[in-house]
PDB file of N, CA and C in Angstrom:
ATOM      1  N   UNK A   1      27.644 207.742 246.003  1.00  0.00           N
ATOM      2  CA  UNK A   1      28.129 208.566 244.907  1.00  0.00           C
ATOM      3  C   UNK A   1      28.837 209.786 245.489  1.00  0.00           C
ATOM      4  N   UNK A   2      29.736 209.885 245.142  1.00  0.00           N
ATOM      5  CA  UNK A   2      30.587 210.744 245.392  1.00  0.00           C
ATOM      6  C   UNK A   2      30.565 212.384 244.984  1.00  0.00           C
ATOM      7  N   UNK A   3      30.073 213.367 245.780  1.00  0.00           N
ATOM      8  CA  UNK A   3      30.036 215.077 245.182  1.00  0.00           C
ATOM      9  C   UNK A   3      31.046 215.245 244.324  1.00  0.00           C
ATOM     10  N   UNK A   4      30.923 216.354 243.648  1.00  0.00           N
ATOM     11  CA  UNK A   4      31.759 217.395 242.813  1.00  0.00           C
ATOM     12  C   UNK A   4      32.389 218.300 243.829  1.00  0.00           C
ATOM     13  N   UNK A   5      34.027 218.172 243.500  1.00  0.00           N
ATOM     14  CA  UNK A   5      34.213 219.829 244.654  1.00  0.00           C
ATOM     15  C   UNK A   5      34.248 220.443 244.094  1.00  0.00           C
ATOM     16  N   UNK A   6      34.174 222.028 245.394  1.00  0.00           N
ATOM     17  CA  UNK A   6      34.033 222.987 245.120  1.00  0.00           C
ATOM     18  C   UNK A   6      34.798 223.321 243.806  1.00  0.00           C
ATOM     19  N   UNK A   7      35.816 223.397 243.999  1.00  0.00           N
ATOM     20  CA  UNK A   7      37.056 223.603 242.662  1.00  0.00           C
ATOM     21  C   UNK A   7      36.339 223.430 241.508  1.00  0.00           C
ATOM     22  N   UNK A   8      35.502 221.876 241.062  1.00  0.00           N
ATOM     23  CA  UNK A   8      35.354 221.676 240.188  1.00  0.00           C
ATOM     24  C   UNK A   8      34.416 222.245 239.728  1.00  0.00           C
ATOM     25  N   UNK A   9      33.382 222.496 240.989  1.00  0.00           N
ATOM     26  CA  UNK A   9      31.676 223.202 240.253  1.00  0.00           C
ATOM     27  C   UNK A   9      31.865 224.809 239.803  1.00  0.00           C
ATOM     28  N   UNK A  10      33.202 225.592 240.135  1.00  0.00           N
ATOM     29  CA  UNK A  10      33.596 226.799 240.229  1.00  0.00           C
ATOM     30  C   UNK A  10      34.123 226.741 238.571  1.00  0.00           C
ATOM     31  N   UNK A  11      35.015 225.581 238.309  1.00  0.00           N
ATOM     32  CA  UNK A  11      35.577 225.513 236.730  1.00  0.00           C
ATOM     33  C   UNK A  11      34.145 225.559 235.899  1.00  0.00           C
ATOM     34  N   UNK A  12      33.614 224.467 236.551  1.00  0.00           N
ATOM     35  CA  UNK A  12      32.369 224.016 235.084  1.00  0.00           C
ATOM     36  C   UNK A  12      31.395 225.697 235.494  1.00  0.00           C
ATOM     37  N   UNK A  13      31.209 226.373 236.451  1.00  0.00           N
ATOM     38  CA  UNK A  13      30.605 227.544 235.917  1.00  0.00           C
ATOM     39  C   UNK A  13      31.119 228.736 235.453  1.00  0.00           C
ATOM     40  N   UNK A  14      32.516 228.265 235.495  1.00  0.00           N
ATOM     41  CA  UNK A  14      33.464 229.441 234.203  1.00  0.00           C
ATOM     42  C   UNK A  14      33.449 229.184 233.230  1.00  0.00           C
ATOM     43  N   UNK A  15      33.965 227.565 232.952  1.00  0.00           N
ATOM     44  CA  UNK A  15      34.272 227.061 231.950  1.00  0.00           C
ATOM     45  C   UNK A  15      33.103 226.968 230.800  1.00  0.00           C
ATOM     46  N   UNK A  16      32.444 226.550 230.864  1.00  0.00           N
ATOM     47  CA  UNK A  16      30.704 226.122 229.868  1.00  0.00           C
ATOM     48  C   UNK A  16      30.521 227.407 229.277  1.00  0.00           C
ATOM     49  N   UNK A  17      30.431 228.383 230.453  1.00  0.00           N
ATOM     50  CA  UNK A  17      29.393 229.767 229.332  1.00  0.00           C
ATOM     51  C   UNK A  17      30.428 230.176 228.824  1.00  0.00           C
ATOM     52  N   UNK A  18      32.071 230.477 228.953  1.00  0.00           N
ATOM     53  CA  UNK A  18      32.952 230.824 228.573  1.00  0.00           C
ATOM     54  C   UNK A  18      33.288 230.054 226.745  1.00  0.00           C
ATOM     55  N   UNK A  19      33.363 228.921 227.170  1.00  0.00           N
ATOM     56  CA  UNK A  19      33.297 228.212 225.816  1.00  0.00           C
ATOM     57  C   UNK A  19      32.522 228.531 224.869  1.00  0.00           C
ATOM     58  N   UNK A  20      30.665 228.914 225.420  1.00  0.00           N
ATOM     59  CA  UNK A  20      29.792 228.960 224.573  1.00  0.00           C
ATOM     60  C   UNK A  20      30.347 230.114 223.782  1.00  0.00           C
ATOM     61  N   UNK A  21      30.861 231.539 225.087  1.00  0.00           N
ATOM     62  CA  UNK A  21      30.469 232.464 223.943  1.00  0.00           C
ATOM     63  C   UNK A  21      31.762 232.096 223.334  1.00  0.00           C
ATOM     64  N   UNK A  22      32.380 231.810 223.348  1.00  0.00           N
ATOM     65  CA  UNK A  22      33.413 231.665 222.435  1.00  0.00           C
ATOM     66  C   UNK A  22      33.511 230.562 221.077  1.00  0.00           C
ATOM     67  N   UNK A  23      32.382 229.877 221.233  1.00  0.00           N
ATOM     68  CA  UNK A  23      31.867 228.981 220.303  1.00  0.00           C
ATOM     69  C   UNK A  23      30.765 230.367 219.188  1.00  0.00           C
ATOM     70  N   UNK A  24      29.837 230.652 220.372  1.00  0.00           N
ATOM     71  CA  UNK A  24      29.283 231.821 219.342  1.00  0.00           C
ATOM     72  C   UNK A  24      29.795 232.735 218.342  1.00  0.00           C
ATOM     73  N   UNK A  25      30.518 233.356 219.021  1.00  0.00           N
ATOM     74  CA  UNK A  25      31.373 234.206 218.289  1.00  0.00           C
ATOM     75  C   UNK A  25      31.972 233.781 217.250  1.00  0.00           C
ATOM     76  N   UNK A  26      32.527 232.558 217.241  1.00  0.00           N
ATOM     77  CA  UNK A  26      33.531 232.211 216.210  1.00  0.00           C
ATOM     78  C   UNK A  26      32.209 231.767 215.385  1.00  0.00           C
ATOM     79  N   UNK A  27      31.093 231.257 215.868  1.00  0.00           N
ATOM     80  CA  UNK A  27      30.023 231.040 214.277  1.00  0.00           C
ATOM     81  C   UNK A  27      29.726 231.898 213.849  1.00  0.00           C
ATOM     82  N   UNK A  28      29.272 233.402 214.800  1.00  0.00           N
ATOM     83  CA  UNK A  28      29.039 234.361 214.163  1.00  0.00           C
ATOM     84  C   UNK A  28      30.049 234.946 213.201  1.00  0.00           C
ATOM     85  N   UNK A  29      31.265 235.049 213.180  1.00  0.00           N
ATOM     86  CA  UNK A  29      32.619 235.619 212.692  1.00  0.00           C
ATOM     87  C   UNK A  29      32.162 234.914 211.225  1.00  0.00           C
ATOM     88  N   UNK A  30      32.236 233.277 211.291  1.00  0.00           N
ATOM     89  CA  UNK A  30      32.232 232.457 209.686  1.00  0.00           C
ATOM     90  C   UNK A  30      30.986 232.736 209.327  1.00  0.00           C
ATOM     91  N   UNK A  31      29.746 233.237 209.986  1.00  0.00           N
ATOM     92  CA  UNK A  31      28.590 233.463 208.941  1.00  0.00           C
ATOM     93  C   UNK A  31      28.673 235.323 208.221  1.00  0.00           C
ATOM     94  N   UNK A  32      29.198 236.062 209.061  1.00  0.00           N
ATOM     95  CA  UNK A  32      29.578 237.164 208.592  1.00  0.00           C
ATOM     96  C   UNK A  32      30.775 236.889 207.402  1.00  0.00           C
ATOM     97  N   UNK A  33      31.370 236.229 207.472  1.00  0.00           N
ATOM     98  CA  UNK A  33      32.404 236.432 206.332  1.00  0.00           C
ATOM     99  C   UNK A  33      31.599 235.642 205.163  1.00  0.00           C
ATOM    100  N   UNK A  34      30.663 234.433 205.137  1.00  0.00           N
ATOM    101  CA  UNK A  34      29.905 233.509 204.154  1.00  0.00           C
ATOM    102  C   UNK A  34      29.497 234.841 203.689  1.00  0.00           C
ATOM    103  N   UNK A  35      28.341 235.780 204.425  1.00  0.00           N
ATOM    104  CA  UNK A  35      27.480 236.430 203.710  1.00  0.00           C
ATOM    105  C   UNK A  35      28.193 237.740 202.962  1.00  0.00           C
ATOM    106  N   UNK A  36      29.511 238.073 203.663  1.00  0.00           N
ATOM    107  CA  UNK A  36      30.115 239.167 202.925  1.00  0.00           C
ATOM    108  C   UNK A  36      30.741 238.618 201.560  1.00  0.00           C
ATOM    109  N   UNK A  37      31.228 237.368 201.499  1.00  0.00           N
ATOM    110  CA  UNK A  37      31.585 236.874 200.405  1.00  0.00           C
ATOM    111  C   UNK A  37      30.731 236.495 199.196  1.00  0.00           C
ATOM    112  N   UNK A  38      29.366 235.868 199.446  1.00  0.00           N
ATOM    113  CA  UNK A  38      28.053 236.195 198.260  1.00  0.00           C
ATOM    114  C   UNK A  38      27.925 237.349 198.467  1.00  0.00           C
ATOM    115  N   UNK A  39      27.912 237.999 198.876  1.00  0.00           N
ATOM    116  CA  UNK A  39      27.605 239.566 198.578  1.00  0.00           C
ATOM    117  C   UNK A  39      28.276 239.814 197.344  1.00  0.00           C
ATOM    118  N   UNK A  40      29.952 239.743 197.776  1.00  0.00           N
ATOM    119  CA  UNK A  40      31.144 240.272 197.093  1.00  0.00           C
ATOM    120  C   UNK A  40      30.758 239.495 195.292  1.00  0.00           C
ATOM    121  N   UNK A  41      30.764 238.712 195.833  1.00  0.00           N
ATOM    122  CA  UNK A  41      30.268 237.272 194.417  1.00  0.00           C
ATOM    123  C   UNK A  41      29.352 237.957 193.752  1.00  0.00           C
ATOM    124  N   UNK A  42      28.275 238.150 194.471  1.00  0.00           N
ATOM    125  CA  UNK A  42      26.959 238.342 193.274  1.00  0.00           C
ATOM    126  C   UNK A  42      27.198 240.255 192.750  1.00  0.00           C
ATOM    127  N   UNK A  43      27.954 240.906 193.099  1.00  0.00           N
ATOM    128  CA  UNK A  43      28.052 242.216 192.323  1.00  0.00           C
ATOM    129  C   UNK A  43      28.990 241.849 191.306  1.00  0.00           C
ATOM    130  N   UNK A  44      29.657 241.246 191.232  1.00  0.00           N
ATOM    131  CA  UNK A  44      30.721 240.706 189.876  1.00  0.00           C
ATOM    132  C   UNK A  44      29.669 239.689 188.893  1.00  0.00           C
ATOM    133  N   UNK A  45      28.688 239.319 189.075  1.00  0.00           N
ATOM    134  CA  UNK A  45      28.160 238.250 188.274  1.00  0.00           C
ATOM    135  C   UNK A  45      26.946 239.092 187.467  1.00  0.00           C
ATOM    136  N   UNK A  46      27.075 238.920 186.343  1.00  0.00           N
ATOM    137  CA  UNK A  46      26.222 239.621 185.610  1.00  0.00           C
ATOM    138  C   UNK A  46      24.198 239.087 185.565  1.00  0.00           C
ATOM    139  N   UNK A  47      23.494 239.687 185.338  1.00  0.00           N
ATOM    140  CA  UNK A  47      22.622 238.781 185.793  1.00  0.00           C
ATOM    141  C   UNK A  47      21.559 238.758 184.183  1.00  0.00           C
ATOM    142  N   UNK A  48      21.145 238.068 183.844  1.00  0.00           N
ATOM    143  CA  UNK A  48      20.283 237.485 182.045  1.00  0.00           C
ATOM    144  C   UNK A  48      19.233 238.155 182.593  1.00  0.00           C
ATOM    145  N   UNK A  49      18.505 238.344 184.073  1.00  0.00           N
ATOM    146  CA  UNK A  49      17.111 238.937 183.496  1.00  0.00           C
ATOM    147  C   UNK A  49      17.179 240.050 183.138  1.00  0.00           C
ATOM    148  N   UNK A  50      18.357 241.424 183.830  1.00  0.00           N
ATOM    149  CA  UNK A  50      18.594 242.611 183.582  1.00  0.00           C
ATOM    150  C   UNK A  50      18.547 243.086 181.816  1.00  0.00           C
ATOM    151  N   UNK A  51      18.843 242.545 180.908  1.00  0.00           N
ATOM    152  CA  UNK A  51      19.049 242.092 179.452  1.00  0.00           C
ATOM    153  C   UNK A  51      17.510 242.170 179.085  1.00  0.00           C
ATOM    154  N   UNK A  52      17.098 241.910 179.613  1.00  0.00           N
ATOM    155  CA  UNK A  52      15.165 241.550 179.236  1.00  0.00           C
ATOM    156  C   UNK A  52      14.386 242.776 179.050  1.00  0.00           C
ATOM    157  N   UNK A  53      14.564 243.718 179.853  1.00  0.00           N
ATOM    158  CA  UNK A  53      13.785 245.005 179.878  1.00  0.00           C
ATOM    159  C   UNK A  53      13.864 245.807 178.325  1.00  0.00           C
TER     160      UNK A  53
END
């Protein structure tokens, strides 16, 4: 079986964590905008139990 060269083991330990955070980030980015958007949603929506008191 044939090694990995150097070259390549140097990419895959840039490459991998580089991707991750850049995978992270971009989930974090779409769950920040999900939750700012129900946010935005539920102050426009009137709510039936408020009516009750």
């Amino acid at each position: 079986m044939e090694t990995l060269s150097e070259g390549w083991l140097q990419f895959l330990f840039v490459a991998v964590p580089v991707l991750s955070l850049i995978g992270t980030w971009m989930g974090l980015r779409s769950a920040g905008r999900l939750t700012r958007r129900q946010k935005d949603e539920g102050d426009h929506v009137e709510r039936s139990d408020s009516k009750l008191d």
